[in-house]
PDB file of N, CA and C in Angstrom:
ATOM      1  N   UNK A   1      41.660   5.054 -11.528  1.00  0.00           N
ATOM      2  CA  UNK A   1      40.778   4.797 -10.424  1.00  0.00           C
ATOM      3  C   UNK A   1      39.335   5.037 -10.890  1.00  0.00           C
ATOM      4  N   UNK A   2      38.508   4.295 -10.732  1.00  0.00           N
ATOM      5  CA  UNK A   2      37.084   4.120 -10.907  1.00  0.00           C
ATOM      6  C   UNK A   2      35.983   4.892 -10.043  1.00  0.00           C
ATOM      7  N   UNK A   3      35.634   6.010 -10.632  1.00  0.00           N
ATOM      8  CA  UNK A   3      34.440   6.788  -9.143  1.00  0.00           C
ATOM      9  C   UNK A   3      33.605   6.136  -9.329  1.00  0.00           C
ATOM     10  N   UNK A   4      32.878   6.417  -7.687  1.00  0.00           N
ATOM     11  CA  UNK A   4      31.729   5.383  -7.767  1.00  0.00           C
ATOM     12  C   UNK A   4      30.605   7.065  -8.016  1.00  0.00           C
ATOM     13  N   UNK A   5      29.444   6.243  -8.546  1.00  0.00           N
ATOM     14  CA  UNK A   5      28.993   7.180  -9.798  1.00  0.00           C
ATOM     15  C   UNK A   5      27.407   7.359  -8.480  1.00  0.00           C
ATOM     16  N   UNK A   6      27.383   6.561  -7.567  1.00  0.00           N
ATOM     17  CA  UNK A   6      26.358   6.275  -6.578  1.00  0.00           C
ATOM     18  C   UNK A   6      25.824   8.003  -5.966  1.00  0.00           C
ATOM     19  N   UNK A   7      24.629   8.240  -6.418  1.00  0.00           N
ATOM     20  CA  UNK A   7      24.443   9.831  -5.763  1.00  0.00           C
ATOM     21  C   UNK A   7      24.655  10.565  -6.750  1.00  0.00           C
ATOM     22  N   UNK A   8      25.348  10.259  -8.016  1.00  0.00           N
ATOM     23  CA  UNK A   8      25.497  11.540  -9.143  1.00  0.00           C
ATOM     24  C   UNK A   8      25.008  11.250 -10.402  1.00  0.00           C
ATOM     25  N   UNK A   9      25.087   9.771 -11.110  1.00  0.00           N
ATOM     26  CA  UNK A   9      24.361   9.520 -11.901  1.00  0.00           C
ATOM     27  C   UNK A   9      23.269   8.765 -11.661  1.00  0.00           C
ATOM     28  N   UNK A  10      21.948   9.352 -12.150  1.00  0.00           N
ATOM     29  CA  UNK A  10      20.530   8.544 -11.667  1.00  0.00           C
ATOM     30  C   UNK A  10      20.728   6.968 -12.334  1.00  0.00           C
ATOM     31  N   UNK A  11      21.095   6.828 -13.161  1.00  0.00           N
ATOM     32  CA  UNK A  11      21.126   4.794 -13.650  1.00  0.00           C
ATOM     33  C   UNK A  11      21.777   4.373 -12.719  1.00  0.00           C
ATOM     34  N   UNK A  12      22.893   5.019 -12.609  1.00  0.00           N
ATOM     35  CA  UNK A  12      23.825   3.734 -11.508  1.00  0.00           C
ATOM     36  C   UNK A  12      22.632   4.158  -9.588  1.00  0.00           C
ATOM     37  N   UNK A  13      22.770   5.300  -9.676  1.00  0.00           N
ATOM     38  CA  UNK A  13      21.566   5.388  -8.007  1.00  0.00           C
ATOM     39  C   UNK A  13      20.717   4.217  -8.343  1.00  0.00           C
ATOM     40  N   UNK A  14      19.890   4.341  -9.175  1.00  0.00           N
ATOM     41  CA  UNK A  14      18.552   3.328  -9.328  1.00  0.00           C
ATOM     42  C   UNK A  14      19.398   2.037  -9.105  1.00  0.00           C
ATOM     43  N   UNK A  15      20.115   1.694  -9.921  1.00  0.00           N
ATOM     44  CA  UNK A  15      20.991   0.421  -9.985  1.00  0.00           C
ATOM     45  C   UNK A  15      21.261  -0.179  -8.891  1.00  0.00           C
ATOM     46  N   UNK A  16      21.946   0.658  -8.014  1.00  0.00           N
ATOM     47  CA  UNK A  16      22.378   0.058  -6.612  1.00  0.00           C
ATOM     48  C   UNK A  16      21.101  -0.147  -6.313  1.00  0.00           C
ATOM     49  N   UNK A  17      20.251   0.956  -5.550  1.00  0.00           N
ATOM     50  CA  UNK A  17      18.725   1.136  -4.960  1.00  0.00           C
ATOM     51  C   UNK A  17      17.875  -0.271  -5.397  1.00  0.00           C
ATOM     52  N   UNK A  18      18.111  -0.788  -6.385  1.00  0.00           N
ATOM     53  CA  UNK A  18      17.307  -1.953  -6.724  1.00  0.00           C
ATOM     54  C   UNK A  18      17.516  -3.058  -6.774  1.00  0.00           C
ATOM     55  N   UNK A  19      19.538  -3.378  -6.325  1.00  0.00           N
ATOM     56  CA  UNK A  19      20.004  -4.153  -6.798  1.00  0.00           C
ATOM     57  C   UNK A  19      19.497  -5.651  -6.636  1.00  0.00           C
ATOM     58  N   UNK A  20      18.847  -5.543  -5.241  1.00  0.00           N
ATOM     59  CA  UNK A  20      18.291  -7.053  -4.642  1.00  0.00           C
ATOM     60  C   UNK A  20      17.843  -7.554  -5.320  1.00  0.00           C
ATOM     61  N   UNK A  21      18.072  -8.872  -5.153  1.00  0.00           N
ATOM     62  CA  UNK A  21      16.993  -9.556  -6.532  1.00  0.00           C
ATOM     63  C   UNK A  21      15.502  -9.631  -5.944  1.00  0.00           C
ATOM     64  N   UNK A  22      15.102  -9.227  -4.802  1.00  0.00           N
ATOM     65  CA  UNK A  22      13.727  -9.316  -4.116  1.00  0.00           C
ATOM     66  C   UNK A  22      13.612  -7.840  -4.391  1.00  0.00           C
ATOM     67  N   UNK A  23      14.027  -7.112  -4.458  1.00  0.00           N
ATOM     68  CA  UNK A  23      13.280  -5.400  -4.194  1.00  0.00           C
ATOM     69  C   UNK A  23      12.282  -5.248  -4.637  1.00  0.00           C
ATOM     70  N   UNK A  24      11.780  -5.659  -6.403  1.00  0.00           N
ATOM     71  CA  UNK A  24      11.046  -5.206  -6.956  1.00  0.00           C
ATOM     72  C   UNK A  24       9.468  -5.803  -6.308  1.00  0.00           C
ATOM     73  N   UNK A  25       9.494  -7.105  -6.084  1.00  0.00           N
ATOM     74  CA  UNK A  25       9.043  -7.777  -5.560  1.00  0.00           C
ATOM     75  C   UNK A  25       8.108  -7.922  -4.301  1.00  0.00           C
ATOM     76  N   UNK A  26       9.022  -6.915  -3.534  1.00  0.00           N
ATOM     77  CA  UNK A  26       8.759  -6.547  -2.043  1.00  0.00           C
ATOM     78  C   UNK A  26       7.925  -5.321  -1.867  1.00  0.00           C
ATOM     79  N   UNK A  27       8.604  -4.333  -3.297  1.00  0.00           N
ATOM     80  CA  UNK A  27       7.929  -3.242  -2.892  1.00  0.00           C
ATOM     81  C   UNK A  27       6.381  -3.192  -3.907  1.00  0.00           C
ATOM     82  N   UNK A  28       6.400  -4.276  -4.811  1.00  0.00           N
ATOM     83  CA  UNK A  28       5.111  -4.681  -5.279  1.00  0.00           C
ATOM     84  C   UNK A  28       4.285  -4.840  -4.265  1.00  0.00           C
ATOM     85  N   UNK A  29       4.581  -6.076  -2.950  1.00  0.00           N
ATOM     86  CA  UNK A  29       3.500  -6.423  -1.881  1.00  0.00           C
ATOM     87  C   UNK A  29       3.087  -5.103  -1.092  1.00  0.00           C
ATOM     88  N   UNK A  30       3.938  -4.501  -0.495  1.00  0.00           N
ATOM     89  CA  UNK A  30       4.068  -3.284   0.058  1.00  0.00           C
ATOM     90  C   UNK A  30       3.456  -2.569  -0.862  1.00  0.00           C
ATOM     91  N   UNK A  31       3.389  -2.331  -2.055  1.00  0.00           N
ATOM     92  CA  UNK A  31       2.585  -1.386  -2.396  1.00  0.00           C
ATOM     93  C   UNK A  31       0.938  -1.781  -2.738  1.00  0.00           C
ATOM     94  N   UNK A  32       0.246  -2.930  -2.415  1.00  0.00           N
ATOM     95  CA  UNK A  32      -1.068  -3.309  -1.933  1.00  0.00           C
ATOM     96  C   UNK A  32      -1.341  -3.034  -0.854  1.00  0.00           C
ATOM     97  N   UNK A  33      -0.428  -3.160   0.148  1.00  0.00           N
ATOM     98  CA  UNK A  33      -1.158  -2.900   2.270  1.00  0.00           C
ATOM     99  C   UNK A  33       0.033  -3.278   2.741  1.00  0.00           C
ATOM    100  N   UNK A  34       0.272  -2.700   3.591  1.00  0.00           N
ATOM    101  CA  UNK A  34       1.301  -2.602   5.172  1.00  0.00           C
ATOM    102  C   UNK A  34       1.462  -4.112   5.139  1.00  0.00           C
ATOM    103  N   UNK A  35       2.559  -4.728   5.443  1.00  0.00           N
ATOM    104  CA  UNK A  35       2.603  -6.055   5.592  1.00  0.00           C
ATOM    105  C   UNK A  35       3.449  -6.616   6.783  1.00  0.00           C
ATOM    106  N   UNK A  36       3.177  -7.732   7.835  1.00  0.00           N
ATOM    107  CA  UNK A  36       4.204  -8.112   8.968  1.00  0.00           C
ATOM    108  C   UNK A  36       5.481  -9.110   8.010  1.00  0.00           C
ATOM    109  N   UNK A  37       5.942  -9.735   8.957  1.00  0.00           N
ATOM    110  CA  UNK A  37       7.260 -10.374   8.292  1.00  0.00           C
ATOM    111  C   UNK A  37       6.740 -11.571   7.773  1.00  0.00           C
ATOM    112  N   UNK A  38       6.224 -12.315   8.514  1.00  0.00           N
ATOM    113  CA  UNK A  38       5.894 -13.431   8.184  1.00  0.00           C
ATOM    114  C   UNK A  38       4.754 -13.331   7.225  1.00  0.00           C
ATOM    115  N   UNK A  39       3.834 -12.410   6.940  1.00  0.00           N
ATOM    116  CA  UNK A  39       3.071 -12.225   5.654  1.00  0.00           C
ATOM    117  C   UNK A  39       3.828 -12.168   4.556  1.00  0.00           C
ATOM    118  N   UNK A  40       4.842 -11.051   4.447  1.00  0.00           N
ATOM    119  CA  UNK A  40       5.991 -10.950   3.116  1.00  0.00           C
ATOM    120  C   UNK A  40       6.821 -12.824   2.969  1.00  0.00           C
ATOM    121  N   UNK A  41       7.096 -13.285   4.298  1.00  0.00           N
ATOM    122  CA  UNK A  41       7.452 -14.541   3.948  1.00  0.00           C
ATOM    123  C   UNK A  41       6.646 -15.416   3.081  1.00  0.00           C
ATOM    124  N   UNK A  42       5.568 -15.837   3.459  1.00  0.00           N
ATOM    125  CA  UNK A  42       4.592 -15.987   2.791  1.00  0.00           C
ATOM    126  C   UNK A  42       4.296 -16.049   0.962  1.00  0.00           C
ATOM    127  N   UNK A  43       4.117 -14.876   1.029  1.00  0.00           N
ATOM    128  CA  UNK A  43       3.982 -14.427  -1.250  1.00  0.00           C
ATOM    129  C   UNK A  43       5.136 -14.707  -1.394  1.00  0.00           C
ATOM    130  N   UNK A  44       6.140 -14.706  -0.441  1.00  0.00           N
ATOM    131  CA  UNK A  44       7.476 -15.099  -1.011  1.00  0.00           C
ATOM    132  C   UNK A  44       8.261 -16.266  -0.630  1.00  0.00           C
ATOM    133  N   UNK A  45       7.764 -17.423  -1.175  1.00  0.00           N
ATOM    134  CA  UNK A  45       7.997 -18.545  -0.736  1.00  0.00           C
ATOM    135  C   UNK A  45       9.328 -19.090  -0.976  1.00  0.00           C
ATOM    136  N   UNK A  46       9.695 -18.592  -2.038  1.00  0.00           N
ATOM    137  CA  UNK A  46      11.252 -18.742  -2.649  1.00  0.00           C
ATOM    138  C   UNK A  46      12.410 -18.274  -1.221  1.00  0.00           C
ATOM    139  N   UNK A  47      12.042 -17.288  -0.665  1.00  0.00           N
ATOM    140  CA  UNK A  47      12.885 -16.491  -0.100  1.00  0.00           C
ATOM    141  C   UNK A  47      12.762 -17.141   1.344  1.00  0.00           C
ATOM    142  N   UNK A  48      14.209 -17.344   1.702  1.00  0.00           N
ATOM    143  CA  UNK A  48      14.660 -17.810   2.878  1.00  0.00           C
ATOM    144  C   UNK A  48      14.133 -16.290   3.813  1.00  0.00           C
ATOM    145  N   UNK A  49      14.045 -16.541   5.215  1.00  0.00           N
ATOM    146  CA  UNK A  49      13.826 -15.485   6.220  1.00  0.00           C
ATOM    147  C   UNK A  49      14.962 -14.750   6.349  1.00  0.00           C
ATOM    148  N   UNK A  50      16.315 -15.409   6.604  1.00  0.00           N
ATOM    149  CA  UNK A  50      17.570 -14.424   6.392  1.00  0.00           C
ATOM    150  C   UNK A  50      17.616 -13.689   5.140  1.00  0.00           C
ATOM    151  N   UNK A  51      17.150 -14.162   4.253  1.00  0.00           N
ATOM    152  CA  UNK A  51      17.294 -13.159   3.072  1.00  0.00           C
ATOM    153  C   UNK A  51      16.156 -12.434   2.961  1.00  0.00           C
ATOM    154  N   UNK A  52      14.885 -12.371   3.289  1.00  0.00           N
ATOM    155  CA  UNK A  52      14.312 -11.565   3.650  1.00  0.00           C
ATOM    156  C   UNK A  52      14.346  -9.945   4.408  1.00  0.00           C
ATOM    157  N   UNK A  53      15.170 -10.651   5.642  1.00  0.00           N
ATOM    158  CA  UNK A  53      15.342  -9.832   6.538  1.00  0.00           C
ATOM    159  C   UNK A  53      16.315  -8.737   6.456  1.00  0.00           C
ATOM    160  N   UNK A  54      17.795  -9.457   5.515  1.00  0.00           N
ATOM    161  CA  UNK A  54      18.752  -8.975   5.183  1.00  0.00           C
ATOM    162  C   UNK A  54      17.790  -7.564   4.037  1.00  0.00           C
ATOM    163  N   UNK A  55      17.191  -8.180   2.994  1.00  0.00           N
ATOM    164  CA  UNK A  55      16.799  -7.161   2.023  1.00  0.00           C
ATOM    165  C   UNK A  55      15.917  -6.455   3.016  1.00  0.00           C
ATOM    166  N   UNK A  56      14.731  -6.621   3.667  1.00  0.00           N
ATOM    167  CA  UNK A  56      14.108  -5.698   4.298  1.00  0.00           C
ATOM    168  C   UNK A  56      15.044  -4.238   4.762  1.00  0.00           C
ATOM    169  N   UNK A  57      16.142  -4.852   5.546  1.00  0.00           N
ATOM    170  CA  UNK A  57      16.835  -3.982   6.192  1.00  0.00           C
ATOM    171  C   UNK A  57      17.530  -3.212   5.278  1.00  0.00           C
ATOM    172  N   UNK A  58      17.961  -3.290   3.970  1.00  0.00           N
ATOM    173  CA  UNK A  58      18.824  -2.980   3.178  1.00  0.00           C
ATOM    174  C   UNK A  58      17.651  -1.400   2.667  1.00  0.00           C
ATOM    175  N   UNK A  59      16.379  -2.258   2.405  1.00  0.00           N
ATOM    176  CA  UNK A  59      15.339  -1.002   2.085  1.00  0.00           C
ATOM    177  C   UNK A  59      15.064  -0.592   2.543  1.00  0.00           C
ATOM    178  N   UNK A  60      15.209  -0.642   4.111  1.00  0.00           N
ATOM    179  CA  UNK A  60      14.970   0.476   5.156  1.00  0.00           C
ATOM    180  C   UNK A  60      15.804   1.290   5.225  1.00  0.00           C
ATOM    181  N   UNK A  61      17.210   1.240   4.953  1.00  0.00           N
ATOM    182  CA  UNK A  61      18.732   1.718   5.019  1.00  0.00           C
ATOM    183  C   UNK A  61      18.400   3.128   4.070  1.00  0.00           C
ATOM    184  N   UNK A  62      17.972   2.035   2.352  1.00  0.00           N
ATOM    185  CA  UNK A  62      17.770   3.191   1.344  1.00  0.00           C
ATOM    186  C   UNK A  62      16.077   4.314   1.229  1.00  0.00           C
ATOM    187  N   UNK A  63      15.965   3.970   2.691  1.00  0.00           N
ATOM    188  CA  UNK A  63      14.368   5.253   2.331  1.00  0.00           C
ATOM    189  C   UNK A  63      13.405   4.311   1.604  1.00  0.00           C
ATOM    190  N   UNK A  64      13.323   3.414   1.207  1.00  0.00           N
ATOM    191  CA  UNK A  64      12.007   2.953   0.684  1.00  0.00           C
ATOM    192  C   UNK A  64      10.818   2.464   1.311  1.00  0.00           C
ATOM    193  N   UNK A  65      11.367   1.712   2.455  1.00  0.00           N
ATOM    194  CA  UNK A  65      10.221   1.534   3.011  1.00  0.00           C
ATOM    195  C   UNK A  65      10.469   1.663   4.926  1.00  0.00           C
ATOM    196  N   UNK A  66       9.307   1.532   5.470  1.00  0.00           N
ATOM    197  CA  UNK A  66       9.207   2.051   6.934  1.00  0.00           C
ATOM    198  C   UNK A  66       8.931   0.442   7.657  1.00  0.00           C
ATOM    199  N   UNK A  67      10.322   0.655   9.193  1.00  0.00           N
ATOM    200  CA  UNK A  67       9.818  -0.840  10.099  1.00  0.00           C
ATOM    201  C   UNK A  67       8.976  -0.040  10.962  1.00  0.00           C
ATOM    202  N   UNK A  68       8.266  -0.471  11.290  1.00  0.00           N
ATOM    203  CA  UNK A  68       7.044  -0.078  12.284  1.00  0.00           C
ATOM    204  C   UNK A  68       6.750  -1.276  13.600  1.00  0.00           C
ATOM    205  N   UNK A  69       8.091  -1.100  15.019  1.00  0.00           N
ATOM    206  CA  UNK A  69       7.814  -1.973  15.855  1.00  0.00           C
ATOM    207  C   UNK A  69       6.751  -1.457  16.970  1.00  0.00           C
ATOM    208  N   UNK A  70       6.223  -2.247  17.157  1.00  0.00           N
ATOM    209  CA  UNK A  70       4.846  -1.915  18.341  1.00  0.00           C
ATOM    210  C   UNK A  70       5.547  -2.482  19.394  1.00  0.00           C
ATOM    211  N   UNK A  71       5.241  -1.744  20.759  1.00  0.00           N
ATOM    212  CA  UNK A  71       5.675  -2.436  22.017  1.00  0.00           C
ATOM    213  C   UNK A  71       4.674  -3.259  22.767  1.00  0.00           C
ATOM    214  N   UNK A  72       4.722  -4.352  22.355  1.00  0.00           N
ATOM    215  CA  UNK A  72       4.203  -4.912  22.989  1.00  0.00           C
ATOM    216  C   UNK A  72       4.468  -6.596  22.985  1.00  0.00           C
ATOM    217  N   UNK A  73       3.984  -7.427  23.438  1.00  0.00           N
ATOM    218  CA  UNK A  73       3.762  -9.111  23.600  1.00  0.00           C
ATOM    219  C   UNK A  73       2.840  -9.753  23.291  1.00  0.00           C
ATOM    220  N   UNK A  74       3.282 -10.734  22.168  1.00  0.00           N
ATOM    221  CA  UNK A  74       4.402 -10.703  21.341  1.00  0.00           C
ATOM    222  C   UNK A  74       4.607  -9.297  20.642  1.00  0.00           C
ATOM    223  N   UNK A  75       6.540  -9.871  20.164  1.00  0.00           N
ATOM    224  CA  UNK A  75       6.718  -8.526  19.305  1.00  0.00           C
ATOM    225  C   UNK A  75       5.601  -8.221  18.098  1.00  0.00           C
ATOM    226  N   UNK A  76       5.236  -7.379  17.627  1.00  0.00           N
ATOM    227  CA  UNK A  76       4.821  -7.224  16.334  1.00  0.00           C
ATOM    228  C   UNK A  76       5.476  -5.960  15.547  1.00  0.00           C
ATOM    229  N   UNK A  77       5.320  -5.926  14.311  1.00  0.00           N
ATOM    230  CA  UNK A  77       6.367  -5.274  13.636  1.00  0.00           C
ATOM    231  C   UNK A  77       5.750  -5.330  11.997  1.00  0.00           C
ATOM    232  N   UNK A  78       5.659  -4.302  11.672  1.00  0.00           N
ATOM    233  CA  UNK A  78       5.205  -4.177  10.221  1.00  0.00           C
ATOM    234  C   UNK A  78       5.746  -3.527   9.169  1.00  0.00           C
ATOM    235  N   UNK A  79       5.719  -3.874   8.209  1.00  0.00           N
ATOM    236  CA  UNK A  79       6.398  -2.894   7.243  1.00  0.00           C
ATOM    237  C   UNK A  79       5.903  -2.257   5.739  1.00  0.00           C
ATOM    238  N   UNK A  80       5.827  -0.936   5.609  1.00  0.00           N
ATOM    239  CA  UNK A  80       5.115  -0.175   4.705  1.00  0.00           C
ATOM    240  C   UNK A  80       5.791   0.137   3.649  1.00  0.00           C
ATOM    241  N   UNK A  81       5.102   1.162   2.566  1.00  0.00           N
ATOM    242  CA  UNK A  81       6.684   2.311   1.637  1.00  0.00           C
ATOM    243  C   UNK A  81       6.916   3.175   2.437  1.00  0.00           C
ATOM    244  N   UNK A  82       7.621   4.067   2.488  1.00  0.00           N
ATOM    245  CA  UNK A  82       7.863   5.415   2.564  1.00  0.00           C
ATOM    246  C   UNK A  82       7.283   6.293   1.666  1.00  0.00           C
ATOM    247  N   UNK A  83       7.652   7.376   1.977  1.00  0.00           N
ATOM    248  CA  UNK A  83       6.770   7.823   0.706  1.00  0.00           C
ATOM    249  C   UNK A  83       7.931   8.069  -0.439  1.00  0.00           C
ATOM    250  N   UNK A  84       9.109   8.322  -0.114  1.00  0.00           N
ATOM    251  CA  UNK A  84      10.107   7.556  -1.184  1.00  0.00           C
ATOM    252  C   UNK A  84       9.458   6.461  -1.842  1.00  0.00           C
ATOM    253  N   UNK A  85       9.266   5.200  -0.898  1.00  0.00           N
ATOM    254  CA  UNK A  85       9.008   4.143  -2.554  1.00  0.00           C
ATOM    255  C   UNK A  85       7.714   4.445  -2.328  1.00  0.00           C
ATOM    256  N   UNK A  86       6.614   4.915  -1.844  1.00  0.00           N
ATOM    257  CA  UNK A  86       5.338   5.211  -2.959  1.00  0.00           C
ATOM    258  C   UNK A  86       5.743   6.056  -4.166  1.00  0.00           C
ATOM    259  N   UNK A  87       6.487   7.153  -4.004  1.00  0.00           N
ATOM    260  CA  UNK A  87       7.376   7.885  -4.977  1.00  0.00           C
ATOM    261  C   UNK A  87       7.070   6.618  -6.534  1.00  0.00           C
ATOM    262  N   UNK A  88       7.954   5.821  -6.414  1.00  0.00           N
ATOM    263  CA  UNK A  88       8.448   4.806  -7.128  1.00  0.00           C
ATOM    264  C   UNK A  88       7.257   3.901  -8.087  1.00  0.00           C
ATOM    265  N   UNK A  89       6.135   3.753  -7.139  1.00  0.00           N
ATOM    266  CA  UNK A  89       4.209   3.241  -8.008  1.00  0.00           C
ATOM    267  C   UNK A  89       4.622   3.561  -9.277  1.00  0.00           C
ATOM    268  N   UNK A  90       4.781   4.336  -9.669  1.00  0.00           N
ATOM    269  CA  UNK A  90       4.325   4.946 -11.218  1.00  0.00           C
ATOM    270  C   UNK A  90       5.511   4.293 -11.897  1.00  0.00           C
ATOM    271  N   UNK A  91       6.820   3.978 -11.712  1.00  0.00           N
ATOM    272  CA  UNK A  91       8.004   3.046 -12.289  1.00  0.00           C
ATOM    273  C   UNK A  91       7.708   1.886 -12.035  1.00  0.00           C
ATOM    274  N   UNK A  92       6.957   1.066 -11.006  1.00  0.00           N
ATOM    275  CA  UNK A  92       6.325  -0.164 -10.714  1.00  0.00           C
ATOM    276  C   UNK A  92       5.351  -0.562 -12.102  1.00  0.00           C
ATOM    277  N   UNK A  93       4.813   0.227 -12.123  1.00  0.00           N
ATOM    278  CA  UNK A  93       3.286   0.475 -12.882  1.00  0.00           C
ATOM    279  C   UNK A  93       3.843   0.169 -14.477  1.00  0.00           C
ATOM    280  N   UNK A  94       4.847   1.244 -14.446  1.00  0.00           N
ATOM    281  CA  UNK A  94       5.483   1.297 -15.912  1.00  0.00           C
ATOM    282  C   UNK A  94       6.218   0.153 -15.976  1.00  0.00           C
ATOM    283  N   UNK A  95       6.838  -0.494 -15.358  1.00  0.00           N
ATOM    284  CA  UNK A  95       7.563  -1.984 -15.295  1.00  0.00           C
ATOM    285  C   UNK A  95       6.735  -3.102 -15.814  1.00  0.00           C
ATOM    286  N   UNK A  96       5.415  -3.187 -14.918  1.00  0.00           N
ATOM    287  CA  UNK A  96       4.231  -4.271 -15.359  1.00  0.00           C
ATOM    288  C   UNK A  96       4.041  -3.888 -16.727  1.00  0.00           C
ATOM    289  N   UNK A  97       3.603  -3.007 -17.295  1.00  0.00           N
ATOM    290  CA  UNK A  97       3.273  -2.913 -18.771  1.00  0.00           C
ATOM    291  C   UNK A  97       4.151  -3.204 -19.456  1.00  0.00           C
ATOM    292  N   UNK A  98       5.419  -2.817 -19.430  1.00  0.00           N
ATOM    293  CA  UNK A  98       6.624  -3.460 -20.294  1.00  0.00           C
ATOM    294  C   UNK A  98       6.603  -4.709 -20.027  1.00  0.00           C
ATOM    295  N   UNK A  99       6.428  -5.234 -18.889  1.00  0.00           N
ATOM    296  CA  UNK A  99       7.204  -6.907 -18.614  1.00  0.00           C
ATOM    297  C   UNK A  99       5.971  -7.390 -19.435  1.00  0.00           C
ATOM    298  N   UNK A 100       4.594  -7.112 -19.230  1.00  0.00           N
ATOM    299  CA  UNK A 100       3.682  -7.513 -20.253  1.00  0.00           C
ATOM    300  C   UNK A 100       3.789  -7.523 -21.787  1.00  0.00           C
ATOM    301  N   UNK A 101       4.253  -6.527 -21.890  1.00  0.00           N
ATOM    302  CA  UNK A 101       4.785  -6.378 -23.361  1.00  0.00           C
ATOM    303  C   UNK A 101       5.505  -7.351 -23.262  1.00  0.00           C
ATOM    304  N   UNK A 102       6.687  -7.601 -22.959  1.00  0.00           N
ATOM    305  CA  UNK A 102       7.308  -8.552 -22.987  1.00  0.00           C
ATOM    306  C   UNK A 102       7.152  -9.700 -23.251  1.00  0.00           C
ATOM    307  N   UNK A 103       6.026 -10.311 -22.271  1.00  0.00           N
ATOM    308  CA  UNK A 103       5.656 -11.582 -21.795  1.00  0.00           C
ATOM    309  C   UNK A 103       4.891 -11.809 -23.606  1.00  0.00           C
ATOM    310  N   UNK A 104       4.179 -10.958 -24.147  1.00  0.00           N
ATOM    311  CA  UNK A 104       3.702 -10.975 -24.923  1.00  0.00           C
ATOM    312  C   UNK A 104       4.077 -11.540 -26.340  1.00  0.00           C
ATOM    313  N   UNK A 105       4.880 -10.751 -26.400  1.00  0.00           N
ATOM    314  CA  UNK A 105       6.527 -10.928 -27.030  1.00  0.00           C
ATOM    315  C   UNK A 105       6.937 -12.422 -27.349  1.00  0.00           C
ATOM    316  N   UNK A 106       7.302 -12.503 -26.297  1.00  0.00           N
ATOM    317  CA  UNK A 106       7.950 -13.908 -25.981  1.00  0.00           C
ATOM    318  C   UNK A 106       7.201 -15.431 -26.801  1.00  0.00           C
ATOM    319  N   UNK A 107       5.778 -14.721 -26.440  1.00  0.00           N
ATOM    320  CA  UNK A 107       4.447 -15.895 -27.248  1.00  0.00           C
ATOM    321  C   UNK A 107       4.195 -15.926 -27.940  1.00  0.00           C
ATOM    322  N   UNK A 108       4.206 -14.789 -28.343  1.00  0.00           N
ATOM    323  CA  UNK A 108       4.213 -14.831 -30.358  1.00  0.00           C
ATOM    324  C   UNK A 108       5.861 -14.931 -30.860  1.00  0.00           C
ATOM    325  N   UNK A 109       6.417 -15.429 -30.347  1.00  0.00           N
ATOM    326  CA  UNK A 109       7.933 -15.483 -30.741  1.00  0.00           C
ATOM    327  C   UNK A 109       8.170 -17.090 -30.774  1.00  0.00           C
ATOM    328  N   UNK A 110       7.650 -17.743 -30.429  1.00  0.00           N
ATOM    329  CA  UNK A 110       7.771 -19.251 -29.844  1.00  0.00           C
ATOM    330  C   UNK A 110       7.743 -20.317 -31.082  1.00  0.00           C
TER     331      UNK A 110
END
């Protein structure tokens, strides 16, 4: 039988925690300014609204980021980090420099 390793080893936590193929993505926009739904739709043109919504909710589930509904007409509704994924900036940060490296990589490789 196979344990699930979720909560005890940090690779597989991160692993799940990121699994979306939008996460990284999302919590990039989110980590410039508070954003509504249809703004995140927007930078993310690829991404259907159900799949949006589905991942939004998935990162609200895991602590990363905050829904923020206002009562009022129309609905409005925004969404931030937590301070869980502000936590996370500095692995964002460290991601861009590698993927740069990378990208780099790739061009002198050609």
């Amino acid at each position: 039988m196979k344990k699930d390793l979720f909560g005890i080893c940090p690779y597989t936590t991160a692993q799940k925690i990121l699994s979306g193929k939008w996460t990284l993505l999302i919590l990039y926009h989110l980590s410039v300014r508070t954003m509504r739904f249809n703004e995140l739709q927007r930078s993310l043109p690829d991404m259907t609204p159900a799949t949006l919504s589905k991942q939004l909710h998935m990162m609200e589930e895991n602590g990363l980021i905050i829904r923020k509904a206002y009562n009022q007409i129309p609905p409005k509704v925004e969404y931030s980090l937590s301070e869980l994924g502000q936590e996370f900036l500095p692995v964002l940060s460290a991601l861009e420099t590698w993927a740069n490296y990378y990208i780099d990589y790739l061009q002198s490789n050609k």
